[in-house]
Protein backbone atom coordinates (compact mmCIF):
# COMPACT_ATOMS: atom_id res chain seq x y z
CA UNK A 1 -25.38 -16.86 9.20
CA UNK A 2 -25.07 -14.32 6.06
CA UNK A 3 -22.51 -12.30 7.75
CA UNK A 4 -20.30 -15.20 8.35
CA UNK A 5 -20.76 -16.04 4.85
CA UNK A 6 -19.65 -13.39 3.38
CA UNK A 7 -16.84 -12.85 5.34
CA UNK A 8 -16.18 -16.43 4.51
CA UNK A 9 -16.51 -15.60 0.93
CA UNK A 10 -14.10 -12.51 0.77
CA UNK A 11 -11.53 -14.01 2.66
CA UNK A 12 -11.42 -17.23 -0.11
CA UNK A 13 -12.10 -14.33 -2.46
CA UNK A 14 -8.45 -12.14 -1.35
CA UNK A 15 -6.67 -15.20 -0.89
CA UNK A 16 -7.04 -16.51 -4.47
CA UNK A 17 -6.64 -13.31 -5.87
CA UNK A 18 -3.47 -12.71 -4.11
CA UNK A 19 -2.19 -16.18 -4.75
CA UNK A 20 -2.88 -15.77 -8.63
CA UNK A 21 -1.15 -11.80 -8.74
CA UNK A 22 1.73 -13.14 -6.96
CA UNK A 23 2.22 -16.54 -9.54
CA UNK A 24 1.90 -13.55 -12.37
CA UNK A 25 5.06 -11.69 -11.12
CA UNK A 26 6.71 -13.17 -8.21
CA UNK A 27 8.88 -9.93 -8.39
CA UNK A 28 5.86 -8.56 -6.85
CA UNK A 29 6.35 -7.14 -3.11
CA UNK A 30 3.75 -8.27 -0.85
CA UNK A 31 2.78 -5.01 0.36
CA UNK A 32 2.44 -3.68 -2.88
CA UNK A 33 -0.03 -5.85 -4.04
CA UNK A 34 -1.73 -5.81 -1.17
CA UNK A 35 -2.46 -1.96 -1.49
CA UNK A 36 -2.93 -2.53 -4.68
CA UNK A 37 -6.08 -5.07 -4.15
CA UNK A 38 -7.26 -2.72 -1.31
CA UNK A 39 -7.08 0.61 -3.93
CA UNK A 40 -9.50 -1.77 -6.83
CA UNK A 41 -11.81 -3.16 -3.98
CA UNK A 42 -12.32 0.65 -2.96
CA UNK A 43 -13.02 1.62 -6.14
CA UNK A 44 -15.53 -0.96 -7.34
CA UNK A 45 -16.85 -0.16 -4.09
CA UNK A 46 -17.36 3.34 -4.72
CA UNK A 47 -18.86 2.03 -8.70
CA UNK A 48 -21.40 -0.48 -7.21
CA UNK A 49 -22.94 1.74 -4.51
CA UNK A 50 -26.45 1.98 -4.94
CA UNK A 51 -26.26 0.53 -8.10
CA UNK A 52 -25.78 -3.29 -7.06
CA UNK A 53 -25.35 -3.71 -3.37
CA UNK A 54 -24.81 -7.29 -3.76
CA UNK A 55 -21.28 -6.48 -5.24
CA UNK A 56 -20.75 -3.24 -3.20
CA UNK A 57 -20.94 -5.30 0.09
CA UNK A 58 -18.80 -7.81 -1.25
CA UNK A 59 -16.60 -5.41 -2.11
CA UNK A 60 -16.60 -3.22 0.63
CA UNK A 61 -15.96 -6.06 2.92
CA UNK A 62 -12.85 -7.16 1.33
CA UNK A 63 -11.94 -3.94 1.35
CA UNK A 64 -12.18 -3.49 5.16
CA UNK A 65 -10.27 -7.03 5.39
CA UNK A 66 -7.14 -5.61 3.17
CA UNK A 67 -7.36 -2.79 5.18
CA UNK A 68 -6.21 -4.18 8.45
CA UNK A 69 -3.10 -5.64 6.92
CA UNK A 70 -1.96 -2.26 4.97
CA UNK A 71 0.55 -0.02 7.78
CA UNK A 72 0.01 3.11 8.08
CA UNK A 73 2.18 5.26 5.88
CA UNK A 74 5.32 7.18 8.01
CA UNK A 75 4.99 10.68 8.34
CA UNK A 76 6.55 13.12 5.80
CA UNK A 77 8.19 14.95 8.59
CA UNK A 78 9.55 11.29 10.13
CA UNK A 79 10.97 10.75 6.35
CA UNK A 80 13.11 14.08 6.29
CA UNK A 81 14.29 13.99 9.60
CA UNK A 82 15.21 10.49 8.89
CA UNK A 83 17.02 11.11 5.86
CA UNK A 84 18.78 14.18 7.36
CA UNK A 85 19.99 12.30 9.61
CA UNK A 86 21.84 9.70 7.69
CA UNK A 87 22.86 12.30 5.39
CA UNK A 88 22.79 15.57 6.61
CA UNK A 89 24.46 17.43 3.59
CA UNK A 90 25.58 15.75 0.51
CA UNK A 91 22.16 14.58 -1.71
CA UNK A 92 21.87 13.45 -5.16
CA UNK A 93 19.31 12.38 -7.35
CA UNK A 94 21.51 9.33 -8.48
CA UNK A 95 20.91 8.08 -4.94
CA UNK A 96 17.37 7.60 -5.03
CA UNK A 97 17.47 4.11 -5.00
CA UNK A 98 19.64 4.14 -2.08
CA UNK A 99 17.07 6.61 0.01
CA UNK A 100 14.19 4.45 -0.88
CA UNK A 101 16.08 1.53 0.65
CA UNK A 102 17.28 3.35 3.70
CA UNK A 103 13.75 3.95 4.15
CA UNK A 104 12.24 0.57 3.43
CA UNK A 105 15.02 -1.06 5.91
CA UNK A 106 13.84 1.90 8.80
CA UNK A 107 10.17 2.21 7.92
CA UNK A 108 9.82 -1.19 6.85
CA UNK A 109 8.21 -0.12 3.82
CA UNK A 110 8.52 2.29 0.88
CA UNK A 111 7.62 5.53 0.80
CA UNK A 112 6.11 8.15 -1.58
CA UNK A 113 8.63 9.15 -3.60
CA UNK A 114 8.18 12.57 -3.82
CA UNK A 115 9.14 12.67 0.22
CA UNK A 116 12.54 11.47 -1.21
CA UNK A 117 12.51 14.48 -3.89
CA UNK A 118 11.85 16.88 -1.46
CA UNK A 119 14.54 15.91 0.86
CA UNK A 120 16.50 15.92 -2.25
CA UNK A 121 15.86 18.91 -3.48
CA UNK A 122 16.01 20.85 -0.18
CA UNK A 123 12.16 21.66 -0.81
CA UNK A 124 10.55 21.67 2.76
């Protein structure tokens, strides 16, 4: 039926995409990219509504397929008490990098680097 289709269609449509993004930089992370594809798919979305619904659905349903793959972002309050507890007084901006991968390795992603600025900064 249609709806089968088009799922059909935006799954073949995700998959190539991603395959040919990740053969451009395979320095790419995974997750990354992935929210990356979900953030264009929302906004052409967002351009196409009633204006061509053809595209918007297509759209829209890849972006609801991207979705389900894309974890939910850790609290900012789960970040600080993280990081204050691996390093409770001494902070540096110099150590960002090292933050950001304390995080990724707990979190098992990155996280918005201005969580990491506040915690460095003392600014919550």
């Amino acid at each position: 039926d249609a709806k089968n289709t088009l799922l059909l269609q935006a799954y073949r449509n995700l998959k190539s995409d991603f395959e040919y993004q990740m053969s451009k930089n395979t320095k790419l992370d995974e997750l990354d990219l992935l929210k990356k594809l979900y953030k264009s798919r929302k906004e052409n979305a967002a351009l196409y509504k009633g204006v061509k619904e053809d595209l918007f659905r297509q759209e829209f349903v890849e972006s609801e397929i991207l979705e389900q793959f894309i974890p939910e972002a850790p609290k900012e309050e789960d970040v600080i008490a993280y990081l204050e507890s691996r390093w409770p007084i001494s902070r540096s901006k110099m150590d960002f990098p090292m933050y950001q991968n304390a995080c990724v390795e707990h979190f098992g992603q990155k996280v918005d680097a201005k969580i990491i600025f506040k915690f460095i900064s003392n600014d919550y």
